[in-house]
C-alpha atoms as a PDB file:
ATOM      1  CA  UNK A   1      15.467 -14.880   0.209  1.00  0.00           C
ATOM      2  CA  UNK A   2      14.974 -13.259  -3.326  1.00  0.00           C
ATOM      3  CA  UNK A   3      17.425 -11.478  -5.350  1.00  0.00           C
ATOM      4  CA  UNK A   4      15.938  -7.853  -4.244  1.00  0.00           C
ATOM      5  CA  UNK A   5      16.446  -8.778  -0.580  1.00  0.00           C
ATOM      6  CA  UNK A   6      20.100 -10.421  -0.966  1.00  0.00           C
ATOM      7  CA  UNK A   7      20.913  -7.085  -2.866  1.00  0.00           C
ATOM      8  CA  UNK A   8      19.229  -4.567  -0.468  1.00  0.00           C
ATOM      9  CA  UNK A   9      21.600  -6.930   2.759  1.00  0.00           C
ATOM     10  CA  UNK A  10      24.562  -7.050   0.746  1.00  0.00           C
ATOM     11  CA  UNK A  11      26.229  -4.161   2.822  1.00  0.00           C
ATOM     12  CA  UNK A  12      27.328  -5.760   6.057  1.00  0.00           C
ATOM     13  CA  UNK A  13      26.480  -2.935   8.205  1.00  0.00           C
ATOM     14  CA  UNK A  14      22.768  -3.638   6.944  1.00  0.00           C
ATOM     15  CA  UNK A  15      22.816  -6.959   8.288  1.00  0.00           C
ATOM     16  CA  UNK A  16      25.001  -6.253  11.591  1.00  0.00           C
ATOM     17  CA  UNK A  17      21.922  -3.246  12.088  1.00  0.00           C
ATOM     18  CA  UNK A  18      18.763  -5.093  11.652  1.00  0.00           C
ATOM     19  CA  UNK A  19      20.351  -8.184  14.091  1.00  0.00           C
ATOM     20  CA  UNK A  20      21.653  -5.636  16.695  1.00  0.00           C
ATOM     21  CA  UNK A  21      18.436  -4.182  16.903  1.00  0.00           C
ATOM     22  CA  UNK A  22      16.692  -7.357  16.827  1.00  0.00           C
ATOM     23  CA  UNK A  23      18.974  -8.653  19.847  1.00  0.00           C
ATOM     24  CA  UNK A  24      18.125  -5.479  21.500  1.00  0.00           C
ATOM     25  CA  UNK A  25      14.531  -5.911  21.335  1.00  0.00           C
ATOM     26  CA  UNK A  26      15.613  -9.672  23.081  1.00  0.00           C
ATOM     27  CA  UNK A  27      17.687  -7.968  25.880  1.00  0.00           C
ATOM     28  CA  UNK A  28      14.479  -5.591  26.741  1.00  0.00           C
ATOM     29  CA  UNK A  29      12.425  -8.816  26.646  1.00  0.00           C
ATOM     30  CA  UNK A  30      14.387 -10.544  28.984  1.00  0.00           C
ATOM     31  CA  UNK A  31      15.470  -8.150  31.239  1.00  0.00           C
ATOM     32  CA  UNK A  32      12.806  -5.481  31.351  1.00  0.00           C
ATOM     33  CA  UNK A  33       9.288  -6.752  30.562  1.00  0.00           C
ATOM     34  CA  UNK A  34      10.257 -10.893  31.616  1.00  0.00           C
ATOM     35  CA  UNK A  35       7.141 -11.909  29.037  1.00  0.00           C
ATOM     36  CA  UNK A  36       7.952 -14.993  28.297  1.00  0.00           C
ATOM     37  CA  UNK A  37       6.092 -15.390  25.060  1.00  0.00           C
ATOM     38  CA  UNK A  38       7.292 -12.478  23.336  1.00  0.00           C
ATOM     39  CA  UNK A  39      11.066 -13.437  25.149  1.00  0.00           C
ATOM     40  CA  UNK A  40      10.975 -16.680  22.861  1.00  0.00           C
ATOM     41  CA  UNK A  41       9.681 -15.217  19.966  1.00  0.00           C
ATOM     42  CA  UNK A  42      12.247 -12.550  19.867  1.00  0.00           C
ATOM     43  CA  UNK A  43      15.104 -14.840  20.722  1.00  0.00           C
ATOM     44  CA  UNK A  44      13.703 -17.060  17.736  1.00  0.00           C
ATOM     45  CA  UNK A  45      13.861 -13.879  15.455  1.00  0.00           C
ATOM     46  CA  UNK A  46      17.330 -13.718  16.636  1.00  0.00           C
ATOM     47  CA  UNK A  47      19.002 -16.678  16.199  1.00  0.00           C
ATOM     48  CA  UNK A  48      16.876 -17.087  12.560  1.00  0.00           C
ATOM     49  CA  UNK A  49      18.936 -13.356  11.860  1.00  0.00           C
ATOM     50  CA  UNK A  50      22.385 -14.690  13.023  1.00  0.00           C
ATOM     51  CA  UNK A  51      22.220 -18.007  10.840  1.00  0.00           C
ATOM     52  CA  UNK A  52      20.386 -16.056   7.576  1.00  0.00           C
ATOM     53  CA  UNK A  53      22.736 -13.278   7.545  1.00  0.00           C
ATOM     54  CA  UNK A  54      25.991 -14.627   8.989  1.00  0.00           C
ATOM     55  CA  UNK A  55      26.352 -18.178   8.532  1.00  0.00           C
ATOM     56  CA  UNK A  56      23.899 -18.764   5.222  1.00  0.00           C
ATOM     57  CA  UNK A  57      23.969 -15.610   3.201  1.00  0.00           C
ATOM     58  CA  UNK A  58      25.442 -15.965  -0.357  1.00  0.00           C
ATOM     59  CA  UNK A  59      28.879 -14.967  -0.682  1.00  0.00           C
ATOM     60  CA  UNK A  60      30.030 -12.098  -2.554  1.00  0.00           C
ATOM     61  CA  UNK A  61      29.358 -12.162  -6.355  1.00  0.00           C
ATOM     62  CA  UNK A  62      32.430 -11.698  -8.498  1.00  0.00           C
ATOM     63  CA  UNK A  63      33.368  -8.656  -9.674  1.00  0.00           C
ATOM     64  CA  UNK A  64      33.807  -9.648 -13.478  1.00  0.00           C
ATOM     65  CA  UNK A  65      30.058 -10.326 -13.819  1.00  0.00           C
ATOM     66  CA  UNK A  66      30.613 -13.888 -14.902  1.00  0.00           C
ATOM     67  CA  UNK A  67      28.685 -16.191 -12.118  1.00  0.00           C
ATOM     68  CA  UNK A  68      29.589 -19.098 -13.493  1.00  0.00           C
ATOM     69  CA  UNK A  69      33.185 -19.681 -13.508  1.00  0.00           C
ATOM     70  CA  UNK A  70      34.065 -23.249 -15.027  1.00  0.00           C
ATOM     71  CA  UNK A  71      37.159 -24.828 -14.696  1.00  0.00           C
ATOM     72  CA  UNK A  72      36.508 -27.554 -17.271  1.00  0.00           C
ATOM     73  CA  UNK A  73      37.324 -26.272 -20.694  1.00  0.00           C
ATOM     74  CA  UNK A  74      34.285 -25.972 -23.258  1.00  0.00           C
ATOM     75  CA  UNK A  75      32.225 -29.120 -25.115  1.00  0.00           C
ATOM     76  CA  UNK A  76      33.836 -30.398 -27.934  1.00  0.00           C
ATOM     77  CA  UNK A  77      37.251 -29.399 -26.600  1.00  0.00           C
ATOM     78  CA  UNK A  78      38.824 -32.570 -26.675  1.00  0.00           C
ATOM     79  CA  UNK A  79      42.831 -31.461 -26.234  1.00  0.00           C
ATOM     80  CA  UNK A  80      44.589 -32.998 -23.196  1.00  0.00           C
ATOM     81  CA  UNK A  81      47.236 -30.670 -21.899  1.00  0.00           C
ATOM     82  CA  UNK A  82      48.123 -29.573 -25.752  1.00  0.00           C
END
């Protein structure tokens, strides 16, 4: 995903929308018209939303600004515990 799009999802109701209305589209599939092609491919769509939004989307970004939060002190800082 780029940035934009990890921005524009941030908000979980965003995410929680687009994948209810995509599992929607898979219960009218299934239920209503019984195509079988267009079943799969929704339930594919589905089940790609549920892992990219739920499971793999990046956590949230701390608030400080700093991304990269080291725990090892700076180069050339060569004190032990002094």
């Amino acid at each position: 995903m780029k940035q934009t799009d990890i921005n524009w999802f941030r908000p979980l109701w965003r995410r929680a929308a687009v994948t209810g209305f995509i599992a929607a589209w898979c219960a009218w599939e299934w239920i209503w018209t019984k195509d079988t092609f267009w079943s799969v491919l929704v339930t594919a769509a589905l089940a790609y939303a549920v892992y990219t939004f739920f499971y793999a989307f990046p956590k949230e970004e701390p608030s400080d600004g700093d991304k990269s939060q080291s725990a090892r002190p700076p180069e050339g800082d060569d004190r032990q515990g002094s």
